[in-house]
C-alpha atoms as a PDB file:
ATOM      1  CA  UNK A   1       0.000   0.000   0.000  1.00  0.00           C
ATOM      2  CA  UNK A   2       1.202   3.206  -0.976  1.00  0.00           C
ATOM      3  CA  UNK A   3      -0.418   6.569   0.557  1.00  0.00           C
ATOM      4  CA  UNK A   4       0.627   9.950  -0.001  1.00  0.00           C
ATOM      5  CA  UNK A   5       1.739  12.683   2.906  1.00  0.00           C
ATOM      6  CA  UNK A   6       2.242  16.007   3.380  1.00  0.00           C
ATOM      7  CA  UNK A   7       4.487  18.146   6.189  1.00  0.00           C
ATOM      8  CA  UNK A   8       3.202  21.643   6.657  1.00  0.00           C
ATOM      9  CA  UNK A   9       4.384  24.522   9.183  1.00  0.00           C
ATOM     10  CA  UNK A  10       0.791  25.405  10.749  1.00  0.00           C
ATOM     11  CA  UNK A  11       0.596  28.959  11.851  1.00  0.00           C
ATOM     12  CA  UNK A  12       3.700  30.830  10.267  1.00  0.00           C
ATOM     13  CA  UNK A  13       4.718  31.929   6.804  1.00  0.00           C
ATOM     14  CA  UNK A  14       7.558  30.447   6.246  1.00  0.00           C
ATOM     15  CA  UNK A  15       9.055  26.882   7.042  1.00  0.00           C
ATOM     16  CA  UNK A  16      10.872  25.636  10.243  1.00  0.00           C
ATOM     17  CA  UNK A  17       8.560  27.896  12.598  1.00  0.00           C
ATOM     18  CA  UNK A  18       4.986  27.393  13.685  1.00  0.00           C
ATOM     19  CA  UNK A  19       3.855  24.014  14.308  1.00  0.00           C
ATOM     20  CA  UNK A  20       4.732  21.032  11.905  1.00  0.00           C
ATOM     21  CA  UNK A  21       1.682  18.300  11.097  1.00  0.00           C
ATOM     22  CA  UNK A  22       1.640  15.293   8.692  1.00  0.00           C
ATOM     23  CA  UNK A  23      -1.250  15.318   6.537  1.00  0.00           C
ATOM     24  CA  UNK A  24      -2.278  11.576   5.126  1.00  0.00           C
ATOM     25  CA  UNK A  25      -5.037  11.683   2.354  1.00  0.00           C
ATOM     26  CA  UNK A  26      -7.533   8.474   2.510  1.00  0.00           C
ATOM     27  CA  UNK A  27      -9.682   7.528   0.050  1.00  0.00           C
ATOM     28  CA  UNK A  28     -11.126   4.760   2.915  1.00  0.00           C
ATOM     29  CA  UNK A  29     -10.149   4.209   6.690  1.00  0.00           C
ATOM     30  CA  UNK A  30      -7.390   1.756   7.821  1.00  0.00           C
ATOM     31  CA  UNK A  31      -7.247  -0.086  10.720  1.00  0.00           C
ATOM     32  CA  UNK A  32      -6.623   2.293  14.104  1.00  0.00           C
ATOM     33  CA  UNK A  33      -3.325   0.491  14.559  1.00  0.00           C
ATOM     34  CA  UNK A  34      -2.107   1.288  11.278  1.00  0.00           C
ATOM     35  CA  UNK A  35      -3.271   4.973  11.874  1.00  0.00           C
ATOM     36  CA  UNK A  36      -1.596   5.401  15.225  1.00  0.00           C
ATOM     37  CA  UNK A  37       1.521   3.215  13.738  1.00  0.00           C
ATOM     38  CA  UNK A  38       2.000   5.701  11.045  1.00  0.00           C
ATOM     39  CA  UNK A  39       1.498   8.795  13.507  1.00  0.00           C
ATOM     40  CA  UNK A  40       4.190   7.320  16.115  1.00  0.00           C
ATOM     41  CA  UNK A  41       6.989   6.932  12.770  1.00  0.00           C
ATOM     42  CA  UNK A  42       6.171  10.602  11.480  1.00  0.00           C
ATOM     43  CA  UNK A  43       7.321  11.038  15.575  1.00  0.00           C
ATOM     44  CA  UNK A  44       5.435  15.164  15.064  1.00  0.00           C
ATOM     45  CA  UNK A  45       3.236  16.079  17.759  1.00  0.00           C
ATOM     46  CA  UNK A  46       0.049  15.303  15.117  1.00  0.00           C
ATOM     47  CA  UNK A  47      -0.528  13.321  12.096  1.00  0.00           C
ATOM     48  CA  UNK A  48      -3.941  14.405  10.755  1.00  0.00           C
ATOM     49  CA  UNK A  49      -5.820  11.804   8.191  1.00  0.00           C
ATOM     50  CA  UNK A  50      -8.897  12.892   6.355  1.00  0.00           C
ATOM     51  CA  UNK A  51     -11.188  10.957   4.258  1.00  0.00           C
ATOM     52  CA  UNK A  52     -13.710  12.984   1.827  1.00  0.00           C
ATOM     53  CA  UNK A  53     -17.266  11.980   1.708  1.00  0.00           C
ATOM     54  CA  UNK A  54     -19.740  13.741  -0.436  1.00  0.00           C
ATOM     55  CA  UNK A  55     -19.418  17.670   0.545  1.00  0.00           C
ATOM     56  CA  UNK A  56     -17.852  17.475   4.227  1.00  0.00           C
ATOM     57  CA  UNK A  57     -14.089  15.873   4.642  1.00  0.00           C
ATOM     58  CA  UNK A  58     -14.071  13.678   7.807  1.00  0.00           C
ATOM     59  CA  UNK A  59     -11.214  14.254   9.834  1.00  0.00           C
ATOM     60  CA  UNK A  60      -9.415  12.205  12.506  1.00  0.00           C
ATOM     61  CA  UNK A  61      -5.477  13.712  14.314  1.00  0.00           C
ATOM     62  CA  UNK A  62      -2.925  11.333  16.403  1.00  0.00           C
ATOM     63  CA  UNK A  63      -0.016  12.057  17.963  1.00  0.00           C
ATOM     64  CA  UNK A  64       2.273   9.770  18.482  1.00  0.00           C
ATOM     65  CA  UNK A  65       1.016   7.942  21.873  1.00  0.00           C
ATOM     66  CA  UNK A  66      -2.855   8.123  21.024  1.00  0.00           C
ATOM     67  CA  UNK A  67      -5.757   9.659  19.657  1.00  0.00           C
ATOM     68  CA  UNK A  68      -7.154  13.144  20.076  1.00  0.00           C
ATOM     69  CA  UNK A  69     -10.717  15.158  20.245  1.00  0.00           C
ATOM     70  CA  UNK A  70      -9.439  17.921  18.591  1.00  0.00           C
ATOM     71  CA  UNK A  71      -6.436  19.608  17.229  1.00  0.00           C
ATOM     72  CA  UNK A  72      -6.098  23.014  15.811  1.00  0.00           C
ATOM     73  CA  UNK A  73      -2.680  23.400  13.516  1.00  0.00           C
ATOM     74  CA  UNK A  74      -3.325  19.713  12.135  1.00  0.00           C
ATOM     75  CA  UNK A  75      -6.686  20.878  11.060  1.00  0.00           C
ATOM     76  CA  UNK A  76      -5.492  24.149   9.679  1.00  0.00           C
ATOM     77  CA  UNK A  77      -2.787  21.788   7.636  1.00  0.00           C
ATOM     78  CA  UNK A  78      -5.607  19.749   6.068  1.00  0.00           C
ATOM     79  CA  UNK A  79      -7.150  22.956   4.813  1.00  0.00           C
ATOM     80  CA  UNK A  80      -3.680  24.067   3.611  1.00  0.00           C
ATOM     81  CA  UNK A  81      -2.982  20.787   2.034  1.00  0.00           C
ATOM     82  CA  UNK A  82      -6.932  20.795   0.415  1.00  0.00           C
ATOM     83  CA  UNK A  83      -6.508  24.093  -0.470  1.00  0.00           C
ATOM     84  CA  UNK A  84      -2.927  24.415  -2.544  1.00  0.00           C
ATOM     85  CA  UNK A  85      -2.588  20.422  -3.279  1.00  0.00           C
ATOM     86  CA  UNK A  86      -5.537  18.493  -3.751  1.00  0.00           C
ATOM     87  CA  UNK A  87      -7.760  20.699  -6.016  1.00  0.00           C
ATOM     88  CA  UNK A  88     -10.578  21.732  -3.827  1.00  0.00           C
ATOM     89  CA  UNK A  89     -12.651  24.321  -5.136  1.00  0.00           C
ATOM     90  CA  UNK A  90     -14.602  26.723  -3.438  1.00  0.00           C
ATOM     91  CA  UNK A  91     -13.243  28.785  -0.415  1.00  0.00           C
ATOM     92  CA  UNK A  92     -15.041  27.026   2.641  1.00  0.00           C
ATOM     93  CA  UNK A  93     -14.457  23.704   3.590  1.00  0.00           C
ATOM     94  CA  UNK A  94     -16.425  21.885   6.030  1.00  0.00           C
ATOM     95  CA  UNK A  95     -14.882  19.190   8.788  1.00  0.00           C
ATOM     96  CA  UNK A  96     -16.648  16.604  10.721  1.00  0.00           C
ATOM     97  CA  UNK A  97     -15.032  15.709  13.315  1.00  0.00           C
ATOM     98  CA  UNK A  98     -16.161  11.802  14.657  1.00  0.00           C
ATOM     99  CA  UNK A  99     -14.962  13.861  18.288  1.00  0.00           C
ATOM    100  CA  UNK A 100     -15.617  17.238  17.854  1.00  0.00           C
ATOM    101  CA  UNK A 101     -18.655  17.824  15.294  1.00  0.00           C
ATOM    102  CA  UNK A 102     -18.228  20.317  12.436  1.00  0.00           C
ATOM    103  CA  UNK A 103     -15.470  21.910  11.967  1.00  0.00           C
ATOM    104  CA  UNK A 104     -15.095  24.821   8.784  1.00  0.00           C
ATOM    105  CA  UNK A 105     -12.160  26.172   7.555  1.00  0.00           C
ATOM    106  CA  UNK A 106     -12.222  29.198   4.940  1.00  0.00           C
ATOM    107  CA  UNK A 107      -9.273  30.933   3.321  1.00  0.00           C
ATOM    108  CA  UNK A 108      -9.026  34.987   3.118  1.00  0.00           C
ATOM    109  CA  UNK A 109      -6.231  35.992   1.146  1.00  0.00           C
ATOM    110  CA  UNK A 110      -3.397  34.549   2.446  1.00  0.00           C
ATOM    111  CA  UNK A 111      -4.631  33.496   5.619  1.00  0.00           C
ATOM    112  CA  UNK A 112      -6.829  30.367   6.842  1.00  0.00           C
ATOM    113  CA  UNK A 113      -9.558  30.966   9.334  1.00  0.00           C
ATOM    114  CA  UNK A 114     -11.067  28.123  11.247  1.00  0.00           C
ATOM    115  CA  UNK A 115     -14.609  28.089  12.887  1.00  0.00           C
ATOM    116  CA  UNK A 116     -14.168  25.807  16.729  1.00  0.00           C
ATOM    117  CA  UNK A 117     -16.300  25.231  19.369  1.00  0.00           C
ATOM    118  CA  UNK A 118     -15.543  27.116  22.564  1.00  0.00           C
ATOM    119  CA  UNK A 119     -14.405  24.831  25.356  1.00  0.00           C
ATOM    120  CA  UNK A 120     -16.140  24.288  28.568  1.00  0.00           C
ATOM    121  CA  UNK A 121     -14.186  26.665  31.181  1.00  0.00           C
ATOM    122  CA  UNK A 122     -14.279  26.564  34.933  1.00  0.00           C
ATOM    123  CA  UNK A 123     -12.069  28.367  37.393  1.00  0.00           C
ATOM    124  CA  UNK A 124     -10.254  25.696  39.977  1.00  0.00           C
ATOM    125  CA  UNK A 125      -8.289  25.851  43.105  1.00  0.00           C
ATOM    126  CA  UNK A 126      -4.662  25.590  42.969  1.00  0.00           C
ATOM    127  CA  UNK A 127      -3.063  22.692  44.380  1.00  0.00           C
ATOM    128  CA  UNK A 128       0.164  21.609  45.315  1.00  0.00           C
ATOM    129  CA  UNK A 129       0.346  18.846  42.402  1.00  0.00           C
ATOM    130  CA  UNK A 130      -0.554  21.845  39.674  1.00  0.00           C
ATOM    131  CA  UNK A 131       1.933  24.302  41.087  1.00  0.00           C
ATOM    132  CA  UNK A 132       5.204  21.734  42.031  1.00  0.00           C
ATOM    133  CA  UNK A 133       5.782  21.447  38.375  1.00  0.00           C
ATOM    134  CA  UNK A 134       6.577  25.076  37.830  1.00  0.00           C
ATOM    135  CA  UNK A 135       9.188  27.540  38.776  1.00  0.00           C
ATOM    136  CA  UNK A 136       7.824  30.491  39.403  1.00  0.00           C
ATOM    137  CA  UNK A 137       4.450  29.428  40.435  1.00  0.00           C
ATOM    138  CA  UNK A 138       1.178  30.213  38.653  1.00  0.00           C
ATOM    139  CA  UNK A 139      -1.104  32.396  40.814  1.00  0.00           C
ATOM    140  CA  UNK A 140      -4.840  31.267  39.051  1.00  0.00           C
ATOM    141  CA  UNK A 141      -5.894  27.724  37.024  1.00  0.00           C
ATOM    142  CA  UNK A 142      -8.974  26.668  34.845  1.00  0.00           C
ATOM    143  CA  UNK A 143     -10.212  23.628  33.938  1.00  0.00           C
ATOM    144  CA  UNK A 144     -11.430  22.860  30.254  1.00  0.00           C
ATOM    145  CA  UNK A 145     -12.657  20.011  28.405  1.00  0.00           C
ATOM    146  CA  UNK A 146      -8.802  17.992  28.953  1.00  0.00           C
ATOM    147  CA  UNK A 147      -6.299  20.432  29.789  1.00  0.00           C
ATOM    148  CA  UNK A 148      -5.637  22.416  32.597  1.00  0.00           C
ATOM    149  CA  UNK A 149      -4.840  26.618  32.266  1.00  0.00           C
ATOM    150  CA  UNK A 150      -2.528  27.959  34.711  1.00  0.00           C
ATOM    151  CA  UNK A 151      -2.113  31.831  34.580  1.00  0.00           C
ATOM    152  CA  UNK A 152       1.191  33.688  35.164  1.00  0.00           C
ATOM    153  CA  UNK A 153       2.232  36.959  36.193  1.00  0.00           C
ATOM    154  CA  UNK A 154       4.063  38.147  33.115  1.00  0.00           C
ATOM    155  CA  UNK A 155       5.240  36.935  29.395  1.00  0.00           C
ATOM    156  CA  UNK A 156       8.890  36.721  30.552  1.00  0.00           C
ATOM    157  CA  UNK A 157       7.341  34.339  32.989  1.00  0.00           C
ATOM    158  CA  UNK A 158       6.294  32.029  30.246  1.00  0.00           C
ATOM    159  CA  UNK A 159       9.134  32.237  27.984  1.00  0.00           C
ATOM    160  CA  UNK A 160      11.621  31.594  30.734  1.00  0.00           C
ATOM    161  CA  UNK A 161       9.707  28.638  32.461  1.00  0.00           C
ATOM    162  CA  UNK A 162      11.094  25.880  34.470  1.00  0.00           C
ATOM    163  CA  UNK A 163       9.177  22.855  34.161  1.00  0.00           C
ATOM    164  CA  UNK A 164       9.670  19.095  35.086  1.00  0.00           C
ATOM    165  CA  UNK A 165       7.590  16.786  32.345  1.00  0.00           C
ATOM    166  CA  UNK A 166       7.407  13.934  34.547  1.00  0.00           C
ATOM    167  CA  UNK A 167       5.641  15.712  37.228  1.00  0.00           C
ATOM    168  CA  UNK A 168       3.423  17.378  34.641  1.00  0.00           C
ATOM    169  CA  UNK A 169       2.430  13.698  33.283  1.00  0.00           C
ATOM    170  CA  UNK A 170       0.991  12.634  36.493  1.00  0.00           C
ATOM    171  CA  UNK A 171      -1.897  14.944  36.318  1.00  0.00           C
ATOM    172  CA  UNK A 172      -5.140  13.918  35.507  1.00  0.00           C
ATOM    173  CA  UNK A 173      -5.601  16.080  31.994  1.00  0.00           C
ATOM    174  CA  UNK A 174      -4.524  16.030  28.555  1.00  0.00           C
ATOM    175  CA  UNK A 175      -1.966  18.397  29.333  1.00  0.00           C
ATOM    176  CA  UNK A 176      -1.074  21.726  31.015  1.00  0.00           C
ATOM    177  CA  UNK A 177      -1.460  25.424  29.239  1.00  0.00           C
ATOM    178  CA  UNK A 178       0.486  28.187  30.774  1.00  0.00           C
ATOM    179  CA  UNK A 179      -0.704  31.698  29.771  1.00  0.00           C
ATOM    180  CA  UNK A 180       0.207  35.538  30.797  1.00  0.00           C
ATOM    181  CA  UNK A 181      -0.753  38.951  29.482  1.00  0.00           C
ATOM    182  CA  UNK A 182       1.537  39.394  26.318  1.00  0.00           C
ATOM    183  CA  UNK A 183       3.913  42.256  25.984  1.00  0.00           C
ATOM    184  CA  UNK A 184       3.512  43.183  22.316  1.00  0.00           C
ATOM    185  CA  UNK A 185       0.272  41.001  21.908  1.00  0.00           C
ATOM    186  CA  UNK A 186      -2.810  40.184  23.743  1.00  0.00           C
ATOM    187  CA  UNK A 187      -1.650  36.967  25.532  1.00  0.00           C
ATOM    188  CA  UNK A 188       0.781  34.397  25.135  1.00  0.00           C
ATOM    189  CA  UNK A 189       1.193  30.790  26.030  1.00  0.00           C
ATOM    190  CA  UNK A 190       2.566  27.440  25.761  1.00  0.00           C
ATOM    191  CA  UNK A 191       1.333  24.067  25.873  1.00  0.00           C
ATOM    192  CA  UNK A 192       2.563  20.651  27.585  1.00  0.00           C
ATOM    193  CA  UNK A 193       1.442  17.248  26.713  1.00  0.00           C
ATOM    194  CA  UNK A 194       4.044  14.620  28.028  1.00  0.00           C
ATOM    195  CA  UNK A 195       0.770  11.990  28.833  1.00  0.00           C
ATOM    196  CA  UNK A 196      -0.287  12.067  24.962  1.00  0.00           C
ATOM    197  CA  UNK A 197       3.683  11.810  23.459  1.00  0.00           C
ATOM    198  CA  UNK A 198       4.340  15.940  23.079  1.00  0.00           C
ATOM    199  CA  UNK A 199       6.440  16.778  25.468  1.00  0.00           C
ATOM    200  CA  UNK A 200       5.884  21.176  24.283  1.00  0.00           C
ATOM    201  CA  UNK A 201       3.995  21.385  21.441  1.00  0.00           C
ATOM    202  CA  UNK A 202       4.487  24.134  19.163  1.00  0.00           C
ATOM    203  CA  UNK A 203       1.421  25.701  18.668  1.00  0.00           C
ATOM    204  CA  UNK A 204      -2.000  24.113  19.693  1.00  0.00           C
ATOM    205  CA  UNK A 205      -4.392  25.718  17.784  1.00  0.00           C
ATOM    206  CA  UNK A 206      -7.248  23.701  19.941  1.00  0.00           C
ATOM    207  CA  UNK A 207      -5.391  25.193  23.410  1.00  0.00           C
ATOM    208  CA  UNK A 208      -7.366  28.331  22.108  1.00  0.00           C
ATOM    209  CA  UNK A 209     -10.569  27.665  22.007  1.00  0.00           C
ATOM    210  CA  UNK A 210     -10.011  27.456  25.988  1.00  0.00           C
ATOM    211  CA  UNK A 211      -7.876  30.453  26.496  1.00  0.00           C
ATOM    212  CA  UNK A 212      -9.729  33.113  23.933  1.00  0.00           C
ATOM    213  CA  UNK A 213     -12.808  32.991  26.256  1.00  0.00           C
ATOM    214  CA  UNK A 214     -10.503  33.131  29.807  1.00  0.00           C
ATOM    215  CA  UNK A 215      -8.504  36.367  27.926  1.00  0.00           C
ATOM    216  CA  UNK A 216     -11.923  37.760  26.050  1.00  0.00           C
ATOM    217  CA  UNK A 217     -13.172  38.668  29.705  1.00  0.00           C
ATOM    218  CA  UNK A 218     -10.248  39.655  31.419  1.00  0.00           C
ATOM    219  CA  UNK A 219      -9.174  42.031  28.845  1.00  0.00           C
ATOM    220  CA  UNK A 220     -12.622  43.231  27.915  1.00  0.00           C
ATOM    221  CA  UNK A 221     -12.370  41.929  24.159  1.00  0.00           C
ATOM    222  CA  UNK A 222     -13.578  39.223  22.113  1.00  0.00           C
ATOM    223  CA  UNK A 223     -10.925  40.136  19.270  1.00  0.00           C
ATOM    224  CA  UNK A 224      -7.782  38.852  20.345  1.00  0.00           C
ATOM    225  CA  UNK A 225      -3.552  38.633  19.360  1.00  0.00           C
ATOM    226  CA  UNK A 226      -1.633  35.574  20.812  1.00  0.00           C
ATOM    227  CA  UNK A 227       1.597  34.094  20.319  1.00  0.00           C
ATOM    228  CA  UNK A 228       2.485  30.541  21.176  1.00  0.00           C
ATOM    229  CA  UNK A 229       6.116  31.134  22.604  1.00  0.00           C
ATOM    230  CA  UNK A 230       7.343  27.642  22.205  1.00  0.00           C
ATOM    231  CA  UNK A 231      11.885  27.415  20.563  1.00  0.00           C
ATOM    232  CA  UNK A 232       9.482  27.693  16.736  1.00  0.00           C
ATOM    233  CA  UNK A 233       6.516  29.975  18.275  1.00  0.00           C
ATOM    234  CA  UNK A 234       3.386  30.880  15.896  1.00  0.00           C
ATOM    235  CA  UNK A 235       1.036  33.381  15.802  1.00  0.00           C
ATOM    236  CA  UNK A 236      -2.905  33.268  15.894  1.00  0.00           C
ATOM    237  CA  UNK A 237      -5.658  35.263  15.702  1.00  0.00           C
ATOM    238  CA  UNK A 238      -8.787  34.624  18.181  1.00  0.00           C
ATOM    239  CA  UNK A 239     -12.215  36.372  18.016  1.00  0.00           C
ATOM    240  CA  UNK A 240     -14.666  34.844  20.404  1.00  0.00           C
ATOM    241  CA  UNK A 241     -18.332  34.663  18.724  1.00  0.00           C
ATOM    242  CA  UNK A 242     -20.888  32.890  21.168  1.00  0.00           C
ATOM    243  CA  UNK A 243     -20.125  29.608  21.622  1.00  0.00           C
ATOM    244  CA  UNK A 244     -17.238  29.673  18.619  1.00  0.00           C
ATOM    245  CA  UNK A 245     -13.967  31.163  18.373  1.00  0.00           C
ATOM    246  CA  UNK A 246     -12.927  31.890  15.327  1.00  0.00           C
ATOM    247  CA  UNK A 247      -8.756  31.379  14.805  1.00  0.00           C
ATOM    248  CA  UNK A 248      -6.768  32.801  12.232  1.00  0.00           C
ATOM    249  CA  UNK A 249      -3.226  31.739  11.417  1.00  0.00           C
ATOM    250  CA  UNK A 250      -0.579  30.685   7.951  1.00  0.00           C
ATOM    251  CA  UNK A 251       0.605  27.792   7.052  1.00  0.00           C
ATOM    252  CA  UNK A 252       3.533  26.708   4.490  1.00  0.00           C
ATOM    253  CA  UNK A 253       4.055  23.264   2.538  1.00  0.00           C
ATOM    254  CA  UNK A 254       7.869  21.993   4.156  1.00  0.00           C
ATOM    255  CA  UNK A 255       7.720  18.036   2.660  1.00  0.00           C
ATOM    256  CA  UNK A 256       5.640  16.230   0.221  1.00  0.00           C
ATOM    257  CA  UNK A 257       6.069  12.312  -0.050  1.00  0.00           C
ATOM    258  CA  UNK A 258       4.966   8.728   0.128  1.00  0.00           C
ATOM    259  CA  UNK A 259       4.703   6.082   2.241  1.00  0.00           C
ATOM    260  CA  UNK A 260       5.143   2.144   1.932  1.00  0.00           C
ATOM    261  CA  UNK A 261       2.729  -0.299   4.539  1.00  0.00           C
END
């Protein structure tokens, strides 16, 4: 069996920044195994497959330890990928998700802008097991759908973090987002994943749909800047509309190839 796959740097114009995904074009579904099997070789914090059916493109992203419910640069890489590669025509293209429901993805000029649901947000108590993985400590947390959100005094803060993985894969989420005010932008972040095989993951386009509404109210705003300020960092636009949030980002083609099974 030979399939065809893309690399593409999600959220940045040019290559080597923003976040790399594999994109793997189906015309059926393999086996999970084979799925997750491919995903753990490409060894990138997702591998997004898609499989077109009628006028919606069914979507499923893996990173290399397992499964996920959503993921926001891997889905902006399809679009890329559908966009300048596979001939789609028309300048909307609608995503089901089997995890997350629909999905849409339009392009404006140079830019892709994907349509998410908001995630479900509640304000927690700090604990001792959230705060030992951190130096300096965070001073607020949230709770979304599978990650927590630990807030931060300050973007040097963020960018300057001390952070011990192993402690951070013994809690009971997804993974841990840590957030501040930005300096130049409206808040920046960076995202931790050791328990799903992503140690830092560039930029998590689905860590957004929880922080947009957390930095919509404390800044007053529901149009937002943000910078991921992972070693590559990326750059998003957020814009919170009802129970949406509309992100905004690049992406750039790095690797086209094949693969043998």
């Amino acid at each position: 069996m030979e399939l065809k796959i893309y690399q593409v740097d999600a959220f940045s114009e040019k290559v080597f920044r923003g976040n790399p995904a594999a994109v793997v074009p189906l015309t059926q579904w393999l086996e999970d195994e084979i799925l997750q099997k491919i995903a753990l070789e490409n060894n990138l914090s997702e591998t997004a497959f898609y499989v077109i059916d009628g006028d919606r493109v069914i979507l499923r992203w893996f990173t290399p330890g397992t499964e996920v419910d959503l993921c926001g640069h891997a889905t902006l890489a399809i679009a890329h990928v559908l966009f300048e590669h596979e001939g789609f025509e028309g300048e909307e293209i609608t995503f089901l998700s089997p995890r997350s429901g629909i999905l849409k993805v339009k392009k404006e000029g140079s830019q892709l802008v994907m349509d998410f649901p908001l995630d479900t947000i509640q304000e927690i108590e700090l604990t001792d097991l959230m705060t030992n993985p951190f130096s300096p400590k965070p001073f607020q947390a949230f709770k979304g759908k599978t990650d927590y959100i630990l807030l931060f005094e300050n973007e040097s803060q963020i960018r300057n973090l001390d952070f011990d993985l192993a402690q951070i894969a013994t809690l009971p989420v997804r993974g841990v987002i840590v957030t501040s005010k930005g300096d130049h932008v409206d808040f920046v972040s960076r995202f931790f994943g050791p328990k799903v095989g992503v140690p830092e993951d560039p930029v998590t386009g689905s860590a957004h749909t929880s922080l947009t509404p957390i930095w919509a109210e404390k800044l007053g705003k529901n149009e937002l800047t943000a910078v991921q300020v992972s070693p590559r960092e990326g750059k998003l636009g957020c814009k919170l509309v009802g129970d949406r949030v509309i992100l905004t980002g690049n992406a750039v083609t790095f690797l086209i190839g094949r693969i043998f099974i």
